[in-house]
Protein backbone atom coordinates (compact mmCIF):
# COMPACT_ATOMS: atom_id res chain seq x y z
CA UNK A 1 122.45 108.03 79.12
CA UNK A 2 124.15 105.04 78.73
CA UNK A 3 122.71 102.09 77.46
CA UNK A 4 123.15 98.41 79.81
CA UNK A 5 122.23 94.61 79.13
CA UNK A 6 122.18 92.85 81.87
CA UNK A 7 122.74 89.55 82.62
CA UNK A 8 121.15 87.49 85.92
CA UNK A 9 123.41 84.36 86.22
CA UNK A 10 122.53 81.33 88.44
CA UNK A 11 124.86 78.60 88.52
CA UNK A 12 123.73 75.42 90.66
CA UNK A 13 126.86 75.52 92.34
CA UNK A 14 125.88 79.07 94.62
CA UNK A 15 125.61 78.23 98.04
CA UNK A 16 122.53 81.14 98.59
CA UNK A 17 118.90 80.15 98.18
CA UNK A 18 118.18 83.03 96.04
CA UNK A 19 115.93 82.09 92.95
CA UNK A 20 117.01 83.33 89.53
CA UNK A 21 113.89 86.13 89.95
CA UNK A 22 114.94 87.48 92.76
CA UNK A 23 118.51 87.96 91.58
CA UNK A 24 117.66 89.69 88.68
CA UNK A 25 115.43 92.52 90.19
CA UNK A 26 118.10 93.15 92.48
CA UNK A 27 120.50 93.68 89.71
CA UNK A 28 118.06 95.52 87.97
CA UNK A 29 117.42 97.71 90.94
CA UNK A 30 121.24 97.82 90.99
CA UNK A 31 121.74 99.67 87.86
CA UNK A 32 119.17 102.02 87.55
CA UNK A 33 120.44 103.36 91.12
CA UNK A 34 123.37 104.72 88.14
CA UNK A 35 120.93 105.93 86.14
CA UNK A 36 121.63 103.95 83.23
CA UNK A 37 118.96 102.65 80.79
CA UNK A 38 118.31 98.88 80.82
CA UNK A 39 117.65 97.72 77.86
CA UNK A 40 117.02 93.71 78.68
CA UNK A 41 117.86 91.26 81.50
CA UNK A 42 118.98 88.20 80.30
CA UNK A 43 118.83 85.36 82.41
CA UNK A 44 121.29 82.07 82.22
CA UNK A 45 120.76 78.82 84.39
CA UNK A 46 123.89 77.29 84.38
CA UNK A 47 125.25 73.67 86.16
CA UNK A 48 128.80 75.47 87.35
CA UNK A 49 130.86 78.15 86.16
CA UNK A 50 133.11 77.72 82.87
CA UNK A 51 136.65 79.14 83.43
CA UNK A 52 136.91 81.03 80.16
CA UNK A 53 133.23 83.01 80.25
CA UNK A 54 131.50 81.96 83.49
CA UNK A 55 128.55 81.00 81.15
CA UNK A 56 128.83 78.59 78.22
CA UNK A 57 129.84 80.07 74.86
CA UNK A 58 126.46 79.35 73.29
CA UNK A 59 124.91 81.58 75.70
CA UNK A 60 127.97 84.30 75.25
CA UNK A 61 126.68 83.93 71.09
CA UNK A 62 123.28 84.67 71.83
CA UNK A 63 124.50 87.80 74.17
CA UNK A 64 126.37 89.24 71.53
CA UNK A 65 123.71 89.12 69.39
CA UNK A 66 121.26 90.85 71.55
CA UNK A 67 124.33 93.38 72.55
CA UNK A 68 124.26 94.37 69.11
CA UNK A 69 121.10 94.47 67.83
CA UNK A 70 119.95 96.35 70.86
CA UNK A 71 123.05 98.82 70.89
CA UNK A 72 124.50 97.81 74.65
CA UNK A 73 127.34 100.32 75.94
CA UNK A 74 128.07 98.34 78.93
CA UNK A 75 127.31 94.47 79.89
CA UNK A 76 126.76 93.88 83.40
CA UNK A 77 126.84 90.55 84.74
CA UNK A 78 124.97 89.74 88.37
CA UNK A 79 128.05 87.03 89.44
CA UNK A 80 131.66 87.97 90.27
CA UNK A 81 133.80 87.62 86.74
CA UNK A 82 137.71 86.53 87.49
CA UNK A 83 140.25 88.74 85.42
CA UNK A 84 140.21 86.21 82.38
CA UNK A 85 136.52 85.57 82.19
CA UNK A 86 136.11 89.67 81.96
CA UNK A 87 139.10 89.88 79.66
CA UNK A 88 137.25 86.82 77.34
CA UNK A 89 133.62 88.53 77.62
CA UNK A 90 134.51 92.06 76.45
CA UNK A 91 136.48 90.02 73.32
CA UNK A 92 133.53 88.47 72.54
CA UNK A 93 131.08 90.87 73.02
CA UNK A 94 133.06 93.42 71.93
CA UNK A 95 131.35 95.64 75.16
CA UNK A 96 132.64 96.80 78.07
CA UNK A 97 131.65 94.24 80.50
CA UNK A 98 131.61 94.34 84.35
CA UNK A 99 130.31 92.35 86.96
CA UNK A 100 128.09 92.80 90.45
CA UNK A 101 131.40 94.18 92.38
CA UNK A 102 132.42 95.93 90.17
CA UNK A 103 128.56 97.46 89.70
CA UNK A 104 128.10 97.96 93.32
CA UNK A 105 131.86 99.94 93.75
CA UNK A 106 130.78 102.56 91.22
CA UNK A 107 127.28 103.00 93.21
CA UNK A 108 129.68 103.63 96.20
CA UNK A 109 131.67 106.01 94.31
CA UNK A 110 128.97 108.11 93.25
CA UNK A 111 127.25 108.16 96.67
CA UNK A 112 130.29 108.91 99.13
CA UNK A 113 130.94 112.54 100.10
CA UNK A 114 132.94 112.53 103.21
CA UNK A 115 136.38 112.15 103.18
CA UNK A 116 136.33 109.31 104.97
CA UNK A 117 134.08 107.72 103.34
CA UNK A 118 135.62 108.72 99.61
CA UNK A 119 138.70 106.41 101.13
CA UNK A 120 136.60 103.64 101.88
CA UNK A 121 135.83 103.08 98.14
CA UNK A 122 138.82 103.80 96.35
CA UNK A 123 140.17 101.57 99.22
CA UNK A 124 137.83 98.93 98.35
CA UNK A 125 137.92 99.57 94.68
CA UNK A 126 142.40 99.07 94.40
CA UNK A 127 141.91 95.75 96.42
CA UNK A 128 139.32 94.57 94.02
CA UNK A 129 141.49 95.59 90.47
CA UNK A 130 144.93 94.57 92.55
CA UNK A 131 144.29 90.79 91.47
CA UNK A 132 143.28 91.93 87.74
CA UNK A 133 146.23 94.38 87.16
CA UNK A 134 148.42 93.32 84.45
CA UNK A 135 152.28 93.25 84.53
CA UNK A 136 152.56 96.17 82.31
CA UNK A 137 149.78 98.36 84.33
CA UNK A 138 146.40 99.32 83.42
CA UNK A 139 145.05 102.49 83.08
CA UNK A 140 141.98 102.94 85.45
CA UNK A 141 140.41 105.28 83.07
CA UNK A 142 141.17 104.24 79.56
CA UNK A 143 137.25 103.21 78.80
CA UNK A 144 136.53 106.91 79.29
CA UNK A 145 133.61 107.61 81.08
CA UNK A 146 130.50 105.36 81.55
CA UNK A 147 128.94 103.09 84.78
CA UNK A 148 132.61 100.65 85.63
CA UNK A 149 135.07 103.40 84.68
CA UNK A 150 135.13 105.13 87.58
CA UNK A 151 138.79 104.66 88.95
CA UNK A 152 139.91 105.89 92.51
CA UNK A 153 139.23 109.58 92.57
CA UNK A 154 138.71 109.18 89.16
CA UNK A 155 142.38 110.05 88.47
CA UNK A 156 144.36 109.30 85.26
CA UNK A 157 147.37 107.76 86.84
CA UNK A 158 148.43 104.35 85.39
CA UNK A 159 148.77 102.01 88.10
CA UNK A 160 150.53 98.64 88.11
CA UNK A 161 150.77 96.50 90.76
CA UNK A 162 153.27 97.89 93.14
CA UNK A 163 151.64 101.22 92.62
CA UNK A 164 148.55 100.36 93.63
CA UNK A 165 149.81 98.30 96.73
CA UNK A 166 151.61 101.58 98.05
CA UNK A 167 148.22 103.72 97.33
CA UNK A 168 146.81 100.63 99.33
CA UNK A 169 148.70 100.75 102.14
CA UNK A 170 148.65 104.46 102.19
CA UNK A 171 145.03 104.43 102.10
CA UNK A 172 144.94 101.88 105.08
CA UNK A 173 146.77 104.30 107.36
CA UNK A 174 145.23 107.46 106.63
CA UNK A 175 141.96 105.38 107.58
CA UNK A 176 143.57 104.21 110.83
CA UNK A 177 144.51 107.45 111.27
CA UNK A 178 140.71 108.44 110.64
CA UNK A 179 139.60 105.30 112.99
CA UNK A 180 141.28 107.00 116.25
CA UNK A 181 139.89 109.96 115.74
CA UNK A 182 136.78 108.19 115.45
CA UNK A 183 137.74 106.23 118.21
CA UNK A 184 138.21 109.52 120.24
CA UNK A 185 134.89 110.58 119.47
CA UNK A 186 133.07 107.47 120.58
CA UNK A 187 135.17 107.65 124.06
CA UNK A 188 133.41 110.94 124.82
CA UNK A 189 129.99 109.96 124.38
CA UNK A 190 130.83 106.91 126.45
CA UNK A 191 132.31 109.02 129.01
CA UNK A 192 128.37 111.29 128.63
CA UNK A 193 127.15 107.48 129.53
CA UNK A 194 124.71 107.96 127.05
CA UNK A 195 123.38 104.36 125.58
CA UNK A 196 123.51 103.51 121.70
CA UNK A 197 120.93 102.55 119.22
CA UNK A 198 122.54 101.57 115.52
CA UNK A 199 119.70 101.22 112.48
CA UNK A 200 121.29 98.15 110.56
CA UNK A 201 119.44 96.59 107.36
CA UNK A 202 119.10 96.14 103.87
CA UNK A 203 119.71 98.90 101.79
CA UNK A 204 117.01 100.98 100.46
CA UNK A 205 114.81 99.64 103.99
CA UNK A 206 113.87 103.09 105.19
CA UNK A 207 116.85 103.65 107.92
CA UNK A 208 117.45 107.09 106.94
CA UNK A 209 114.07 107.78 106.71
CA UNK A 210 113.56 106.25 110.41
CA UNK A 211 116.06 108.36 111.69
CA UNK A 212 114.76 111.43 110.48
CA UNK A 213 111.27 110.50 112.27
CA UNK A 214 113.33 109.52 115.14
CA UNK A 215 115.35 112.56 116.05
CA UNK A 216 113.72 115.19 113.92
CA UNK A 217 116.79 115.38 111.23
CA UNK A 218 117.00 116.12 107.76
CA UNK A 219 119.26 112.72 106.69
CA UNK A 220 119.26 112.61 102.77
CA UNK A 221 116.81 109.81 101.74
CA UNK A 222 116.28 108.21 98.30
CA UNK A 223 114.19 104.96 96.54
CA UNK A 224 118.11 104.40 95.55
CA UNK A 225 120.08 102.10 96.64
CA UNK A 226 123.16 102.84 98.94
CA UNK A 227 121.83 106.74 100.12
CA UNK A 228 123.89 106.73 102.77
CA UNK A 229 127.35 105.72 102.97
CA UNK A 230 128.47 107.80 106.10
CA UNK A 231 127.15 107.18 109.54
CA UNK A 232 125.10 109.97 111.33
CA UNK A 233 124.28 110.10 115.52
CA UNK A 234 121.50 111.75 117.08
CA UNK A 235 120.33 112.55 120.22
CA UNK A 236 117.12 111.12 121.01
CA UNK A 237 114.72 111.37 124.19
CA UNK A 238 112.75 108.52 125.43
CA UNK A 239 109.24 108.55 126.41
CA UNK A 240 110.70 108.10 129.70
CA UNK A 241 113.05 110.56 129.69
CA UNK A 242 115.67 108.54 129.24
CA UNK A 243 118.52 109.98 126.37
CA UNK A 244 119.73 107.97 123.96
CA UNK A 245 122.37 107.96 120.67
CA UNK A 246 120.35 106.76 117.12
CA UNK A 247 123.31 105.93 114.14
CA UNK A 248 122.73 105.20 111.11
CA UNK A 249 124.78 102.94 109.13
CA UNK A 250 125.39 102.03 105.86
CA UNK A 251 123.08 99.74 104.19
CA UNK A 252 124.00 96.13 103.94
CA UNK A 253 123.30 93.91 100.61
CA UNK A 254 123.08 90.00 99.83
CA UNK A 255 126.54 88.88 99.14
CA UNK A 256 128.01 91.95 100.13
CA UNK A 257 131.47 92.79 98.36
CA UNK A 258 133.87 91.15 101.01
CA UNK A 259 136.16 94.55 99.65
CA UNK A 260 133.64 96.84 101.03
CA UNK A 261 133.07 95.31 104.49
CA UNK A 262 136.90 95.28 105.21
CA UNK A 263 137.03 99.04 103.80
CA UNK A 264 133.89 100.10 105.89
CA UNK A 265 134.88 98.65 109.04
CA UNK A 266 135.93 101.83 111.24
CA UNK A 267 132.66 102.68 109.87
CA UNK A 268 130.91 99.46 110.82
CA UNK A 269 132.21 99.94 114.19
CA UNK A 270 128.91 101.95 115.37
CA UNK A 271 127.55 98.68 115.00
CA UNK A 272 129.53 96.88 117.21
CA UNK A 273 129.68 99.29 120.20
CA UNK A 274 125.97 99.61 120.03
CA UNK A 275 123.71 98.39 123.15
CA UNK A 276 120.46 97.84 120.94
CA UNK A 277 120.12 97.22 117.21
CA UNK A 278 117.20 98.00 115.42
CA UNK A 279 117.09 95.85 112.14
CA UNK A 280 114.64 98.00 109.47
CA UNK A 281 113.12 95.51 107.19
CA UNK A 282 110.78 96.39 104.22
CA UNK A 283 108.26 94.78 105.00
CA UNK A 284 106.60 95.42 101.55
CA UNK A 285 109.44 93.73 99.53
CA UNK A 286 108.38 90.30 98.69
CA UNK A 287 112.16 89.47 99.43
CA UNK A 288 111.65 90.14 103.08
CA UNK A 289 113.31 86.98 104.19
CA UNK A 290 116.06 87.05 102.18
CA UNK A 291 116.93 90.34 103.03
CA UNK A 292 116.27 89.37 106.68
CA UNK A 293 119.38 85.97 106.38
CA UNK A 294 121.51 88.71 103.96
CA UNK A 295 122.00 90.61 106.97
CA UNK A 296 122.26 88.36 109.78
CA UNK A 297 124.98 87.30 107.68
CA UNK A 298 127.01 90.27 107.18
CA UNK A 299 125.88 90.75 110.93
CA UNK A 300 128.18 87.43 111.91
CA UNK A 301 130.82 88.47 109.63
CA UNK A 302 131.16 91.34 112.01
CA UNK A 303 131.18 89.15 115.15
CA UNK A 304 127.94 91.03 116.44
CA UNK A 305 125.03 88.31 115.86
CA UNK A 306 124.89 87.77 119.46
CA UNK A 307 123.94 91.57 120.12
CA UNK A 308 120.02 92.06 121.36
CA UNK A 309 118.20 93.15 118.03
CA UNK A 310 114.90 94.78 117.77
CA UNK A 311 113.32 94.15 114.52
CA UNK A 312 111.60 96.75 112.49
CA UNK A 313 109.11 95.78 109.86
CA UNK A 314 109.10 99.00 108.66
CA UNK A 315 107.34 100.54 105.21
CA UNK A 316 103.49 99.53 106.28
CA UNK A 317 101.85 102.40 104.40
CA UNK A 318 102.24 99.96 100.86
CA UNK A 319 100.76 97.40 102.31
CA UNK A 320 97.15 96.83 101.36
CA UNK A 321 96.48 93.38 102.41
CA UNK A 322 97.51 93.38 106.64
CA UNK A 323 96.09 89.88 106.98
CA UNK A 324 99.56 89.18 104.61
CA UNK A 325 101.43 91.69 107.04
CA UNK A 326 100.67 89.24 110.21
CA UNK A 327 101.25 86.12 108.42
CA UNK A 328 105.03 88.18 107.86
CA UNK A 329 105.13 89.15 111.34
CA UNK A 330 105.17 85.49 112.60
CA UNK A 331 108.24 84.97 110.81
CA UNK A 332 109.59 87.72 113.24
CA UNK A 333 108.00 87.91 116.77
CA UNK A 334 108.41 90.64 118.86
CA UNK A 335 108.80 93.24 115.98
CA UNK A 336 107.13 96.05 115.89
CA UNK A 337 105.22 96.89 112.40
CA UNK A 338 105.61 100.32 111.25
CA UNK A 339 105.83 103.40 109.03
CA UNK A 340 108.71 105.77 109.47
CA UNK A 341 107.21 107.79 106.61
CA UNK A 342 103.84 107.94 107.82
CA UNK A 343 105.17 107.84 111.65
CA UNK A 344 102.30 105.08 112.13
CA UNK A 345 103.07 102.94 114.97
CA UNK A 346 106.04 104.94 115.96
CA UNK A 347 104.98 105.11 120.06
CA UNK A 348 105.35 101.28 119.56
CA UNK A 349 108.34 101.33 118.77
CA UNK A 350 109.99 104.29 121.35
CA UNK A 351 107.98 101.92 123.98
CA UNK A 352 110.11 98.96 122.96
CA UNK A 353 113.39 100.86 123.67
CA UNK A 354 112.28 102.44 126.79
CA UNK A 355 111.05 99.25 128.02
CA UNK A 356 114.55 97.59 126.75
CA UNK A 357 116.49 99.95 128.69
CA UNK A 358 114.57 100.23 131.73
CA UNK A 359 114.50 96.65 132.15
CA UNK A 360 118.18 97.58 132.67
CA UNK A 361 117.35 99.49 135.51
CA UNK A 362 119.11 99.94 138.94
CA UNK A 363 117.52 101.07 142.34
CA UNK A 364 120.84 102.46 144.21
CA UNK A 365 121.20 104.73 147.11
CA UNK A 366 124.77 107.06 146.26
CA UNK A 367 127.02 109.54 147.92
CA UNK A 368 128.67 112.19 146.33
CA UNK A 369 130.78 114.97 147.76
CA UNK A 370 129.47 118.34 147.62
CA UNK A 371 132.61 119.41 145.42
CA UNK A 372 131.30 116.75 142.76
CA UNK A 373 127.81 118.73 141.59
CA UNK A 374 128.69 117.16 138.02
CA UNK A 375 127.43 114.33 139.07
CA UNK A 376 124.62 115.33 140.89
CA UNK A 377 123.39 117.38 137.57
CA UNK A 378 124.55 114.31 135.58
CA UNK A 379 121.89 112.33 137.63
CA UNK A 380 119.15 114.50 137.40
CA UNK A 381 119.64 114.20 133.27
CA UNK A 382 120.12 110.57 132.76
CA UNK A 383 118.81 109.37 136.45
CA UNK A 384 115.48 109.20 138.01
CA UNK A 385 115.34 110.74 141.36
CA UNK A 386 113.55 109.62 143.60
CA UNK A 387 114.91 111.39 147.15
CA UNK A 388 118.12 113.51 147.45
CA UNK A 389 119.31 115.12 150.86
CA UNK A 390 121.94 117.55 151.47
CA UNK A 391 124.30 116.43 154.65
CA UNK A 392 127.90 117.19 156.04
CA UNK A 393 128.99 113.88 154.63
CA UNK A 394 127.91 114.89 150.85
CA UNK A 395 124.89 114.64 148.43
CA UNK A 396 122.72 111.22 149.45
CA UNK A 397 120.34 110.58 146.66
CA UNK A 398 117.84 107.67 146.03
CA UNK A 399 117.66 106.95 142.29
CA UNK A 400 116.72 104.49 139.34
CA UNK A 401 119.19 104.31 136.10
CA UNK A 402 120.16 102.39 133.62
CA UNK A 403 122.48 99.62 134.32
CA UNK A 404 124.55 100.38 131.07
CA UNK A 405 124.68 104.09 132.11
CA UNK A 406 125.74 102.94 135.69
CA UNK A 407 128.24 100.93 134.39
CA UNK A 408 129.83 103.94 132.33
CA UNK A 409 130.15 106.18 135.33
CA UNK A 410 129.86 104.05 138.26
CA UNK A 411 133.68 103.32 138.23
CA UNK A 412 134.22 107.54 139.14
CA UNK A 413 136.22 107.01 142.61
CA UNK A 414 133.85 110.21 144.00
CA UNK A 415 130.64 108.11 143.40
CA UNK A 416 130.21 106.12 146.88
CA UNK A 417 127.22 102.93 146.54
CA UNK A 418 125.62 102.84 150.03
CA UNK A 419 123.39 100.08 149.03
């Protein structure tokens, strides 16, 4: 097992509110997601960033020291390093040394199993080395193996700049390619009319593990962070009756890697054609609000903060003191406390989406000719019918329905609205 020091930075200069604590269990929590053995976290309070080390040299001293005597493989910083400040660290450290990108990428790597999603991250990961490619070309694999090293598809092919834009723009197009059919999927379950529910949050909330409660599936779920890096759909039936799509997504992070939200767009998408999100919080993780702005934030990167979100404060079951628990729930009314592990407070939750959804509702009396039964069987599924008569003219049925399923079907020339 490898053997990392890490190193929580803080520079006055970062525009996030996070306090040197809290940054350093997350980059903790980081690296043991690879398995690796910390051996310290070393934290460094800095005024602003120094061009040649990020941190001052004293500090870089003192490092090297602690590198030694403690036998470090790898250093791994918590801030973004530019090519020269990693190029001056591993100098003076004489350590491979990597930074929070870089950290997160090979957590990514490790994790993805589709195809799709295996292009994602080496997409992500060439855009991130593209800037830090020398003339002469690097090879992507010339540290051997260890937590950093793992180049796209872990391949031995040295790649200069050129190179790696052509694998680039490859890449790109082969996930276009993968976006329409994507794209071709999502068009039939709009033309089934059937509303969708995306789980967005904070990695390691309990999404997975929501959507197996949900929808009775068997997702993969793990204390680690980034489980799930391809997005699953379920069916799911409402107390009401009422049938639904669940996705899950992939989980978002503070100061997520710009490189992996531009690489997990067509993913990402499930978000943005949703008509609900549910945002999972752990509500057990003393950096609940933080976690709550980190992804409201990658939420307006994606141009879908104005979407109606139900909030989730999931993970109950570790919380011992519930008088704490309400004080947290004022911070987010209307949520819904709950345990998707212990299912505790789960009918609270299907109520919310009913009631979401049938506050949607339309009362409309329809006509439909007798060679269209389709639609007379599609009402009975996703309809409630309340009188239906059998005439020259056609089928005349009295019903209630969702507005957004109404709106996905209601444009069929063979459905006549008599009032």
């Amino acid at each position: 097992m490898e053997k990392a020091l890490l190193i929580s930075v803080q520079l006055k200069t970062d525009k996030h509110h996070w306090r040197i604590e809290d940054i350093s269990a997350e980059l903790e929590e980081l690296a043991s997601s690879t398995s690796v053995e910390v051996l310290e976290n070393v934290i460094c309070i800095c005024d602003h960033a120094t061009p040649n080390y990020l941190i001052g040299k004293g500090k870089v001293e003192e490092i090297s020291f602690i590198a030694h005597e403690e036998g470090a493989d790898v250093v791994i910083f918590s801030h973004d390093l530019t090519g020269t400040q990693q190029r001056n660290l591993e100098k003076a450290l004489g350590r491979r040394t990597i930074d929070r990108t870089q950290l997160i990428l090979d957590i990514f790597s490790r994790r993805a199993r589709s195809p799709e999603g295996k292009m994602q991250v080496e997409l992500a990961q060439l855009e991130y080395l593209l800037p830090r490619l020398s003339g002469k070309g690097v090879m992507l694999s010339d540290l051997g193996g260890g937590i950093g090293t793992r180049g796209p598809g872990e391949t031995k092919l040295e790649l200069d700049r050129r190179q790696a834009r052509r694998k680039i723009d490859k890449l790109k197009e082969d996930l276009r390619n993968t976006r329409q059919h994507r794209l071709a999927m999502r068009k039939k379950r709009k033309n089934n009319a059937l509303p969708i529910v995306a789980l967005v949050g904070y990695t390691s909330a309990g999404k997975s593990t929501l959507l197996n409660l949900l929808t009775a599936s068997a997702q993969v779920t793990s204390e680690k962070l980034f489980t799930t890096l391809d997005p699953l759909s379920k069916n799911l039936s409402l107390p009401n009756g009422q049938n639904i799509i669940v996705s899950d997504t992939v989980g978002f992070l503070h100061e997520l890697p710009h490189h992996l939200i531009e690489a997990f767009k067509a993913t990402l998408e499930e978000v943005a054609e949703a008509d609900l999100l549910i945002h999972v919080l752990d509500a057990a993780d003393p950096r609940l609000v933080l976690h709550n702005q980190a992804v409201l934030s990658v939420l307006e990167e994606l141009g879908v903060q104005d979407k109606t979100i139900l909030v989730a404060l999931n993970k109950i079951d570790l919380i011992q003191d519930r008088g704490w628990l309400e004080l947290s729930k004022k911070d987010f009314p209307d949520s819904v406390c709950l345990s998707a592990k212990t299912g505790e407070n789960l009918d609270i939750l299907l109520k919310k989406i009913a009631d979401y959804f049938s506050g949607l509702m339309l009362s409309l009396h329809i006509l439909i000719p007798h060679n269209r039964m389709d639609l007379v069987d599609f009402f009975y599924r996703q309809a409630k019918i309340k009188k239906i008569d059998y005439s020259q003219e056609g089928v005349n049925i009295n019903l209630e329905i969702a507005r957004l399923i109404f709106e996905r079907i209601g444009k069929d020339k063979d459905i006549k609205i008599i009032c």
